[in-house]
N, C-alpha and C. Protein backbone atom coordinates (compact mmCIF):
# COMPACT_ATOMS: atom_id res chain seq x y z
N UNK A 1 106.47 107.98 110.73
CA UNK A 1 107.82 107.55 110.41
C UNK A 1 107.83 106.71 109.13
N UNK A 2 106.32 105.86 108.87
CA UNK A 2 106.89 105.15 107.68
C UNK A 2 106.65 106.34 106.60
N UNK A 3 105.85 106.88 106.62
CA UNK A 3 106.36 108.04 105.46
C UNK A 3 107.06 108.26 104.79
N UNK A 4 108.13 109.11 106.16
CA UNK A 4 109.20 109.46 106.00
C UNK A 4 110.17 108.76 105.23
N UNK A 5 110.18 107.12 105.23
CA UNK A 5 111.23 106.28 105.13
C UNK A 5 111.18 105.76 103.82
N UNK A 6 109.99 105.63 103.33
CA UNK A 6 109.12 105.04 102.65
C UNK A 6 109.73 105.49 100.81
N UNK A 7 109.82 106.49 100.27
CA UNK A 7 110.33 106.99 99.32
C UNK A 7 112.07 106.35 99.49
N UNK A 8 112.65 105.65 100.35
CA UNK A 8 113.90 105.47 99.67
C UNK A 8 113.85 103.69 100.15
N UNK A 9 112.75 103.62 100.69
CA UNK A 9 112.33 101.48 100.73
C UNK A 9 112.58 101.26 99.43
N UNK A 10 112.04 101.87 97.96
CA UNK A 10 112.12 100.97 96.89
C UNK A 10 113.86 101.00 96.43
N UNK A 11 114.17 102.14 96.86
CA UNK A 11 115.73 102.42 97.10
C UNK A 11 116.38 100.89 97.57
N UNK A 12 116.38 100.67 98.73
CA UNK A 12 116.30 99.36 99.64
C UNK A 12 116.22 98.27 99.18
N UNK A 13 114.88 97.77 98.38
CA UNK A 13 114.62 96.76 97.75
C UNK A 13 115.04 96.55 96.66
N UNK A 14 115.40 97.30 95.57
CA UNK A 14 116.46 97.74 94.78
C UNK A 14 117.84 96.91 94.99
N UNK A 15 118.47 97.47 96.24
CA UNK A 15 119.86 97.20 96.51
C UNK A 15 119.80 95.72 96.90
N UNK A 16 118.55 95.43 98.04
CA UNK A 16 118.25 93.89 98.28
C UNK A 16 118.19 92.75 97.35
N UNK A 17 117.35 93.55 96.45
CA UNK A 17 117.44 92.54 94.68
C UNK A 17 118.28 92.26 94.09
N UNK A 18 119.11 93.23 93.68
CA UNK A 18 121.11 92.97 93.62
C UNK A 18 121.30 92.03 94.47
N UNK A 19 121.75 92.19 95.21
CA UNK A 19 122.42 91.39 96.09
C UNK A 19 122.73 90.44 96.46
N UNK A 20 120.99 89.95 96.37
CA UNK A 20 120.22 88.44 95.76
C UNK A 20 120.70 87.86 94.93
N UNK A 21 120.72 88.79 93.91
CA UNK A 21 120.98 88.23 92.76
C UNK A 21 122.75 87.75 92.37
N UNK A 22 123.65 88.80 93.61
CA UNK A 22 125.10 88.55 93.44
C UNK A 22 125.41 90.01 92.48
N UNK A 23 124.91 90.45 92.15
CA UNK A 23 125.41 91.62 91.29
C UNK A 23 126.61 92.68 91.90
N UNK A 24 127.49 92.74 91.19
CA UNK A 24 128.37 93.21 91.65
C UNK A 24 127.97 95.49 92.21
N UNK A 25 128.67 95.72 93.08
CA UNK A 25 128.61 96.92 93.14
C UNK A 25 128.75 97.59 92.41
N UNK A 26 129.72 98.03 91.48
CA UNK A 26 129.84 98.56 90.52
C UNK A 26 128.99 98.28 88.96
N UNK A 27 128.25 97.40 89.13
CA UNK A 27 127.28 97.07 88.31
C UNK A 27 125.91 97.36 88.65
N UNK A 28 126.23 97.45 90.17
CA UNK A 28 124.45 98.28 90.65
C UNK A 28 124.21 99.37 90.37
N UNK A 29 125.38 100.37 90.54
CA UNK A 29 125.21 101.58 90.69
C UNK A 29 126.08 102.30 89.57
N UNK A 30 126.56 101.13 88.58
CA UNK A 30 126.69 102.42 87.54
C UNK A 30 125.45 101.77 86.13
N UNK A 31 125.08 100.68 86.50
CA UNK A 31 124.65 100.04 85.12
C UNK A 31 123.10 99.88 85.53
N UNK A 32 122.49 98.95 87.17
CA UNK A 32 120.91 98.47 86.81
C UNK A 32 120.88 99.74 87.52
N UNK A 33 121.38 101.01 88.26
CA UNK A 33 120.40 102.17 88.83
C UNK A 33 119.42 102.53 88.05
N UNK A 34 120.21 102.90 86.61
CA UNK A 34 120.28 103.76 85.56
C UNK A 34 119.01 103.32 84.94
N UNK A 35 118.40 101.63 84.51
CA UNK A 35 117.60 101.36 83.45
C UNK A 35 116.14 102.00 83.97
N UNK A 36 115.40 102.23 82.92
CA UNK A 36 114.28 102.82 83.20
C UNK A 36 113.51 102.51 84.02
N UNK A 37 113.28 100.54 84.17
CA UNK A 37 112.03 100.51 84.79
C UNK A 37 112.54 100.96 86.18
N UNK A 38 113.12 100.94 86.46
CA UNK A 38 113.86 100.85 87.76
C UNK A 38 113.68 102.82 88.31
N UNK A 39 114.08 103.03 87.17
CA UNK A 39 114.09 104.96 87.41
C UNK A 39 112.29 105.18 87.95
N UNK A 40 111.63 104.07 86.81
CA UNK A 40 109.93 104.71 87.09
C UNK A 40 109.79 104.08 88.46
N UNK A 41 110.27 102.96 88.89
CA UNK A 41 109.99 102.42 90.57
C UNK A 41 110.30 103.80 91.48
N UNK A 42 111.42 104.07 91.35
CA UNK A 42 112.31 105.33 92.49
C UNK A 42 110.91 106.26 92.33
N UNK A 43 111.18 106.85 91.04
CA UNK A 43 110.20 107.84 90.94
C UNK A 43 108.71 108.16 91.28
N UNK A 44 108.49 106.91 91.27
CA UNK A 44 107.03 106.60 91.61
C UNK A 44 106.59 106.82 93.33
N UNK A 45 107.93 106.23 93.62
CA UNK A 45 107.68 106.73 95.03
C UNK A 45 108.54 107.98 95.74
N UNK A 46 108.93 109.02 94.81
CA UNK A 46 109.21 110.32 95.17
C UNK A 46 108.28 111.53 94.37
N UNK A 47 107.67 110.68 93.55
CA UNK A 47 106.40 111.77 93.21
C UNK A 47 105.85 112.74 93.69
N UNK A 48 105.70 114.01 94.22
CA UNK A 48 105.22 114.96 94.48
C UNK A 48 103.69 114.88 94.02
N UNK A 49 103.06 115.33 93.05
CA UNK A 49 102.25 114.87 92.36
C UNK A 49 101.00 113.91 93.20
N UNK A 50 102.14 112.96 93.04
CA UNK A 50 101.51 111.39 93.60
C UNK A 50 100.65 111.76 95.19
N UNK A 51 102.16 112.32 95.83
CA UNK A 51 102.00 112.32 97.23
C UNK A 51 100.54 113.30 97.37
N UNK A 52 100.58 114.66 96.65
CA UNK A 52 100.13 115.50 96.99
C UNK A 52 98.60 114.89 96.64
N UNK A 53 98.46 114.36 96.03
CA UNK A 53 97.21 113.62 95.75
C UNK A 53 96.67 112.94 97.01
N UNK A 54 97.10 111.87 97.24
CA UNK A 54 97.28 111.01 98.60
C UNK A 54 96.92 111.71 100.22
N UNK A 55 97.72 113.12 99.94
CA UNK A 55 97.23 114.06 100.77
C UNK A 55 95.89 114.77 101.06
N UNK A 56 95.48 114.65 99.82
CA UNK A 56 94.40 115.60 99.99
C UNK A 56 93.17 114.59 99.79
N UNK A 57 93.33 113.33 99.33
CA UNK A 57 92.31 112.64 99.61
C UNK A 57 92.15 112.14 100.65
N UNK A 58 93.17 112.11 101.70
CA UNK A 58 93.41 111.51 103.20
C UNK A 58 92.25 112.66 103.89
N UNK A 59 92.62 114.15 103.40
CA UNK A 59 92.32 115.03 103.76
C UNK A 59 90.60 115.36 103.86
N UNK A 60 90.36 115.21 102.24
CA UNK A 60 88.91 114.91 102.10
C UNK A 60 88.35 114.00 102.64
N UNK A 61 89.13 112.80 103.10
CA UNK A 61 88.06 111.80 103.81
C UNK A 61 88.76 111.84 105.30
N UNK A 62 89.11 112.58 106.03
CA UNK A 62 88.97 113.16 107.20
C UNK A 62 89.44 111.82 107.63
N UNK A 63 90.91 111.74 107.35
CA UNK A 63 92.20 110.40 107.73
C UNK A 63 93.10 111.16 108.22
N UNK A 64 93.87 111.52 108.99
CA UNK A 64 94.61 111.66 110.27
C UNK A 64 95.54 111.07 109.82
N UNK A 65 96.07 110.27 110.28
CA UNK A 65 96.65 109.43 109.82
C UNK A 65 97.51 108.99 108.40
N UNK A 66 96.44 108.98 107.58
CA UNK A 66 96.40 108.66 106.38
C UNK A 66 97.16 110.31 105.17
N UNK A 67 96.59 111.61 106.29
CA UNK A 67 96.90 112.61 106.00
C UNK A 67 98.93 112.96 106.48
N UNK A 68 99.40 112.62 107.63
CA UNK A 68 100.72 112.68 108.26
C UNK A 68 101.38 111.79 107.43
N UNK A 69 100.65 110.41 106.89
CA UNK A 69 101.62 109.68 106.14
C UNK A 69 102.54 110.18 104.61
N UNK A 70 101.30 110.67 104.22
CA UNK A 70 101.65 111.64 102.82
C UNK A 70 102.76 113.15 103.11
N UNK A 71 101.78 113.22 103.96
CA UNK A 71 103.04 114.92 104.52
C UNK A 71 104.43 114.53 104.84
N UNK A 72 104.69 113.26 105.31
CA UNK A 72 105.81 113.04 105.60
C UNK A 72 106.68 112.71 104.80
N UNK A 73 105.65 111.95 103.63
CA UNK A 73 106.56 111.91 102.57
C UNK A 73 107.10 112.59 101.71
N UNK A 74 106.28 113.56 101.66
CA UNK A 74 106.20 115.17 100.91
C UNK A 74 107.13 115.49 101.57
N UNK A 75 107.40 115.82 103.20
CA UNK A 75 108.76 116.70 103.23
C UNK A 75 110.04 116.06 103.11
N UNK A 76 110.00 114.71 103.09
CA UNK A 76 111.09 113.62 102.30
C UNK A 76 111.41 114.42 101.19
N UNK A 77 110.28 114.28 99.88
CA UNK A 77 110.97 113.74 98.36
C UNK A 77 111.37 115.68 98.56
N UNK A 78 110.41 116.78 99.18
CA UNK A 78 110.95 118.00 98.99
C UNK A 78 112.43 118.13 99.80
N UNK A 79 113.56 117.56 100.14
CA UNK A 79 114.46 117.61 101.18
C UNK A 79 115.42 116.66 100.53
N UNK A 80 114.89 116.05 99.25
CA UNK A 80 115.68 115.30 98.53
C UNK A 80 116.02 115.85 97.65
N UNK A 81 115.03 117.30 97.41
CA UNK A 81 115.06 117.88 95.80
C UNK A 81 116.36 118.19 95.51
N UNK A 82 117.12 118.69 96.94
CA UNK A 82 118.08 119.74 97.00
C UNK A 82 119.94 118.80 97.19
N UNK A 83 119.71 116.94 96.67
CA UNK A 83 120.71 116.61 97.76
C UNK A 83 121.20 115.53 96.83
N UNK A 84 120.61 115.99 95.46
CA UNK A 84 120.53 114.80 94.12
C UNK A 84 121.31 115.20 92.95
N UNK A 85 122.25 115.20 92.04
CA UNK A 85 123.22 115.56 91.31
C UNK A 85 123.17 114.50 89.98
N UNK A 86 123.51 113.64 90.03
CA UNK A 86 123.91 112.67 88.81
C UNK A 86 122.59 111.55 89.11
N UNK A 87 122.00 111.15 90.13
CA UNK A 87 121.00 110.15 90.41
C UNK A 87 119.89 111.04 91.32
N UNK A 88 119.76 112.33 90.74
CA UNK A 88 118.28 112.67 90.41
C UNK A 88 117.27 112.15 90.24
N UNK A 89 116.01 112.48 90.83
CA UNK A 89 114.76 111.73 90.88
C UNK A 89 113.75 112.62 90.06
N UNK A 90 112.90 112.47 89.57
CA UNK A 90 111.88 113.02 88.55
C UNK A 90 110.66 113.08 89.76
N UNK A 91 110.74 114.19 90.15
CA UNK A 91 109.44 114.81 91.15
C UNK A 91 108.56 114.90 91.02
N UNK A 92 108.39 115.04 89.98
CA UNK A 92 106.99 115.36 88.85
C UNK A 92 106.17 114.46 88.18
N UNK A 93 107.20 113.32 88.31
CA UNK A 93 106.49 111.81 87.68
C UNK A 93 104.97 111.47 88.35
N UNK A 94 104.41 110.77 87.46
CA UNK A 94 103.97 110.84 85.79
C UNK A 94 104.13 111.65 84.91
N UNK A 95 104.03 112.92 84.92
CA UNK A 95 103.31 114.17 84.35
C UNK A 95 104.75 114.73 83.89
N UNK A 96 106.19 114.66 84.17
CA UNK A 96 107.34 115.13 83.82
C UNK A 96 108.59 114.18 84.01
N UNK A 97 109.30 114.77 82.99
CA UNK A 97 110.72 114.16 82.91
C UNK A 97 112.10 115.00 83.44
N UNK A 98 111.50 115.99 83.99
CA UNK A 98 112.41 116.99 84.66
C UNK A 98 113.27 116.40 85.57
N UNK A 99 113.94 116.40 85.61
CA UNK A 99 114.82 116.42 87.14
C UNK A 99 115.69 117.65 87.43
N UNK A 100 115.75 118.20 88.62
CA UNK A 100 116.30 119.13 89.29
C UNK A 100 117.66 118.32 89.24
N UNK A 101 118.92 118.73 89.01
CA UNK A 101 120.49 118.28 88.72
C UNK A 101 120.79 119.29 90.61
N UNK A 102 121.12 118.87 91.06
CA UNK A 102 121.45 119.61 92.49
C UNK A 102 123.01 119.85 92.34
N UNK A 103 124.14 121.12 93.21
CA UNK A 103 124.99 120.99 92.81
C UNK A 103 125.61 120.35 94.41
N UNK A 104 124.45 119.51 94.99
CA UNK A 104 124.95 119.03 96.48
C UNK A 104 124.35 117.44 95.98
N UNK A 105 125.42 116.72 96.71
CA UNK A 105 124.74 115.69 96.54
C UNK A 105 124.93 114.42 98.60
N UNK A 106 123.67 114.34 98.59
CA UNK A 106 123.60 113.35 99.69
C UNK A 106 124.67 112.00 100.61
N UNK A 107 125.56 111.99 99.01
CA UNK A 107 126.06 110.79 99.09
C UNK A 107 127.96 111.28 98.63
N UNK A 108 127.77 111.92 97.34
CA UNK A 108 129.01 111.68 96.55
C UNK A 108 129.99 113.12 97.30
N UNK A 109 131.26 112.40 97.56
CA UNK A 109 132.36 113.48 98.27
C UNK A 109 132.32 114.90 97.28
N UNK A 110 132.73 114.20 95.68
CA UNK A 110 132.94 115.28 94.54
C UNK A 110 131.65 116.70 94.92
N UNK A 111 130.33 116.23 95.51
CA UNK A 111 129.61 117.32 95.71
C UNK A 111 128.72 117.67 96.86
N UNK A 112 130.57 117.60 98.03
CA UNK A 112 130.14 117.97 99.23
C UNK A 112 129.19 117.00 100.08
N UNK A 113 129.54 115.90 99.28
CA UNK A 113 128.53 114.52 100.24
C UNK A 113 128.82 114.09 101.73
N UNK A 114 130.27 114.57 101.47
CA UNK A 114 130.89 113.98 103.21
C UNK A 114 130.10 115.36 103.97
N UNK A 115 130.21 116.57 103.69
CA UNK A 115 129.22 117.25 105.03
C UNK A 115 127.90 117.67 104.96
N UNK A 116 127.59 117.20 103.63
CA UNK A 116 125.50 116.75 103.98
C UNK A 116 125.75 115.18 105.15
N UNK A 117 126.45 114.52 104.83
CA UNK A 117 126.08 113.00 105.38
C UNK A 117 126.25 113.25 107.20
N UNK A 118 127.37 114.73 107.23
CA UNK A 118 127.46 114.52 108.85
C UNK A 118 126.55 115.23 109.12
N UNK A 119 126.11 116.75 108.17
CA UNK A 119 124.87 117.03 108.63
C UNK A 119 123.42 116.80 109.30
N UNK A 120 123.41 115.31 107.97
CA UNK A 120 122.59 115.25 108.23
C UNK A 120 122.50 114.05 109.77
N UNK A 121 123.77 112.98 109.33
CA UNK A 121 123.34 112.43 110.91
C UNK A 121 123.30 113.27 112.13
N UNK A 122 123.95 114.60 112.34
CA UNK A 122 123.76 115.19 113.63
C UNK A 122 122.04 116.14 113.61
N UNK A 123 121.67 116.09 112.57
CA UNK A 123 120.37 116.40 112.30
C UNK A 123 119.21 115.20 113.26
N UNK A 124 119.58 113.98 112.66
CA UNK A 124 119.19 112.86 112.81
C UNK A 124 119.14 112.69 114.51
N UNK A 125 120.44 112.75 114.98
CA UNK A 125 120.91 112.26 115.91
C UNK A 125 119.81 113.57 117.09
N UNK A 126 119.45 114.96 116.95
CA UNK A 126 119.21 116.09 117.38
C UNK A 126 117.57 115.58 117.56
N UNK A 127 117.29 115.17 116.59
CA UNK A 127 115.82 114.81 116.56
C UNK A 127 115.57 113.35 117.66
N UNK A 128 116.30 112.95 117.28
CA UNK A 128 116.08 111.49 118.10
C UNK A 128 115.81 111.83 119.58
N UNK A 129 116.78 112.80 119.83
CA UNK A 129 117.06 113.15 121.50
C UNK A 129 115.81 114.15 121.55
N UNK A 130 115.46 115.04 120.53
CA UNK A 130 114.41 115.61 120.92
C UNK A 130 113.09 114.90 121.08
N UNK A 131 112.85 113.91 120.34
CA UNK A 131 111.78 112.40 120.17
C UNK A 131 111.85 112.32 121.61
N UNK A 132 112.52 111.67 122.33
CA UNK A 132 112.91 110.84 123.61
C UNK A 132 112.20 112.02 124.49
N UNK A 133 112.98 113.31 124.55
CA UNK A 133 112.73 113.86 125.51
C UNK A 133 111.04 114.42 125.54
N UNK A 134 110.52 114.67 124.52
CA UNK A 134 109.15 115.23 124.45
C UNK A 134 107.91 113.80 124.42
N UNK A 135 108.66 112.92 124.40
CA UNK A 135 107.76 111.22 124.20
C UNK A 135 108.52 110.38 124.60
N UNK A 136 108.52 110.54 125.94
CA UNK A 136 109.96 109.80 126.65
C UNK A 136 109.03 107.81 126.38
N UNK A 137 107.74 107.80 126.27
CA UNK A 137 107.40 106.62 125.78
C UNK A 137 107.57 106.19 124.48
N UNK A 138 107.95 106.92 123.44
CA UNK A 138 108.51 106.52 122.26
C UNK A 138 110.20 106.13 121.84
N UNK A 139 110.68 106.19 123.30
CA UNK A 139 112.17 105.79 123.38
C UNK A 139 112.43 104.17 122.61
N UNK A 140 112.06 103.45 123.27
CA UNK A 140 112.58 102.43 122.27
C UNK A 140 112.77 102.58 120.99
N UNK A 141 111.37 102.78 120.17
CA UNK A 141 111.21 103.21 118.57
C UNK A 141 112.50 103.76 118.31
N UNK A 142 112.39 105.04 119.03
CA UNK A 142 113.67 105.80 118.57
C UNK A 142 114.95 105.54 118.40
N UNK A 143 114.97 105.16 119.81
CA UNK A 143 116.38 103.96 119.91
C UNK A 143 116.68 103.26 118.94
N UNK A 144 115.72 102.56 118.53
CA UNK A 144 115.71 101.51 117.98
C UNK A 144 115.80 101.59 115.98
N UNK A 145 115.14 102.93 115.94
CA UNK A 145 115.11 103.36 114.28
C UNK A 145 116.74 104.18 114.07
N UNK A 146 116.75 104.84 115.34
CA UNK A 146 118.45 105.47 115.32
C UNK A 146 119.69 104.24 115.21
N UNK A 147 119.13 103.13 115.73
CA UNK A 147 120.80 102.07 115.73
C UNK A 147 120.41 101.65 114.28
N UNK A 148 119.23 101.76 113.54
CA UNK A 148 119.53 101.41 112.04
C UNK A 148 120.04 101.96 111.13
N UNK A 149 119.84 103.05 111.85
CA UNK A 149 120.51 104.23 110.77
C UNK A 149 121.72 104.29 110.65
N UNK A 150 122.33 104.01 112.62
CA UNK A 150 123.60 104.11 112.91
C UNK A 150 124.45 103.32 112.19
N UNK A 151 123.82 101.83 112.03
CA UNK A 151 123.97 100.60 111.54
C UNK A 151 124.25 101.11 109.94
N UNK A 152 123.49 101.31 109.11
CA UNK A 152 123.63 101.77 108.22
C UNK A 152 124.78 102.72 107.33
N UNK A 153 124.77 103.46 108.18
CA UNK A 153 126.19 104.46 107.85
C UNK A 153 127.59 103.86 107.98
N UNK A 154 127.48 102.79 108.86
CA UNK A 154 128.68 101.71 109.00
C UNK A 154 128.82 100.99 108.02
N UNK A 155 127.78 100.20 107.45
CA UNK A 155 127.47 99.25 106.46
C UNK A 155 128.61 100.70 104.97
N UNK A 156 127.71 101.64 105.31
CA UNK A 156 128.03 102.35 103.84
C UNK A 156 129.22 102.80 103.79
N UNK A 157 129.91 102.92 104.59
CA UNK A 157 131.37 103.43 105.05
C UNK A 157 132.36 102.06 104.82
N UNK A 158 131.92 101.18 104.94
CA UNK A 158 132.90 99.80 104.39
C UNK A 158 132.86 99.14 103.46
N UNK A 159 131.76 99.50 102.92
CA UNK A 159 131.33 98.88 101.59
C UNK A 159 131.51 99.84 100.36
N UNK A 160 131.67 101.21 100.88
CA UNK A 160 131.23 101.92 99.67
C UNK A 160 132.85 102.98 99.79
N UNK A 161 133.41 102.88 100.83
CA UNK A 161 134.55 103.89 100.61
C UNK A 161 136.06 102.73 100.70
């Protein structure tokens, strides 16, 4: 799970640092998203590249563990490729400045954001119940990573619409 989560933490800490700081919303996200160092943070941790590296040395040194953490992140930043429009991530970083322009975006209404976002929570929500039922001892976790999320989408729905 931290994997998984892990490529949009610097996302997180990002918004936490604002915040801190008092920066207004409309100054987060149209003015410090944008500056570079900030683009190489995101990027750094949606690297493909990066990950796939990480993977295969987990791999070569016979890490378990160390191997699921990378894969998970890998099917993150690949599941992001497709959901990014105007705040595109560079996949390729170090090695490229490409970004894939998506004509869906995760977040923004203008490109179909309101039914990726329900998508994806009933995606979310499908997995959780499947979690529970196949690892009925991993219920709390689940419980417990689902009311953040839940939490979350509330937070973004009052703050952001």
């Amino acid at each position: 799970m931290v994997g998984a989560v892990l490529p949009d933490v610097a996302m997180v800490g990002f918004y936490a640092w604002h915040l801190t700081l008092g920066t207004p919303e409309s100054i987060i996200w149209s003015t410090e998203y944008y500056k570079p160092i900030w683009q190489a943070f995101f990027d750094f941790f949606n690297s493909v590249p990066l990950m796939t590296l990480g993977a295969l040395i987990a791999w070569r040194i016979s890490n378990p563990i160390l191997l699921f953490f990378f894969a998970s992140m890998l099917l993150h930043a690949l599941g992001d490729i497709g959901l990014h429009v105007e705040d595109a991530h560079r996949h390729f970083y170090p090695f490229s400045d490409w970004r894939f322009v998506s004509p869906f975006s995760y977040w923004n209404p203008e490109y179909h954001g309101n039914w990726i976002s329900l998508i994806e929570f009933c995606l979310s929500l499908a997995a959780a119940v499947f979690l529970i039922v196949k690892s009925p001892t991993s219920k709390k976790w689940v419980v417990g990573l689902l009311g953040i999320y839940i939490t979350y989408l509330v937070y973004v729905s009052l703050v952001w619409n």
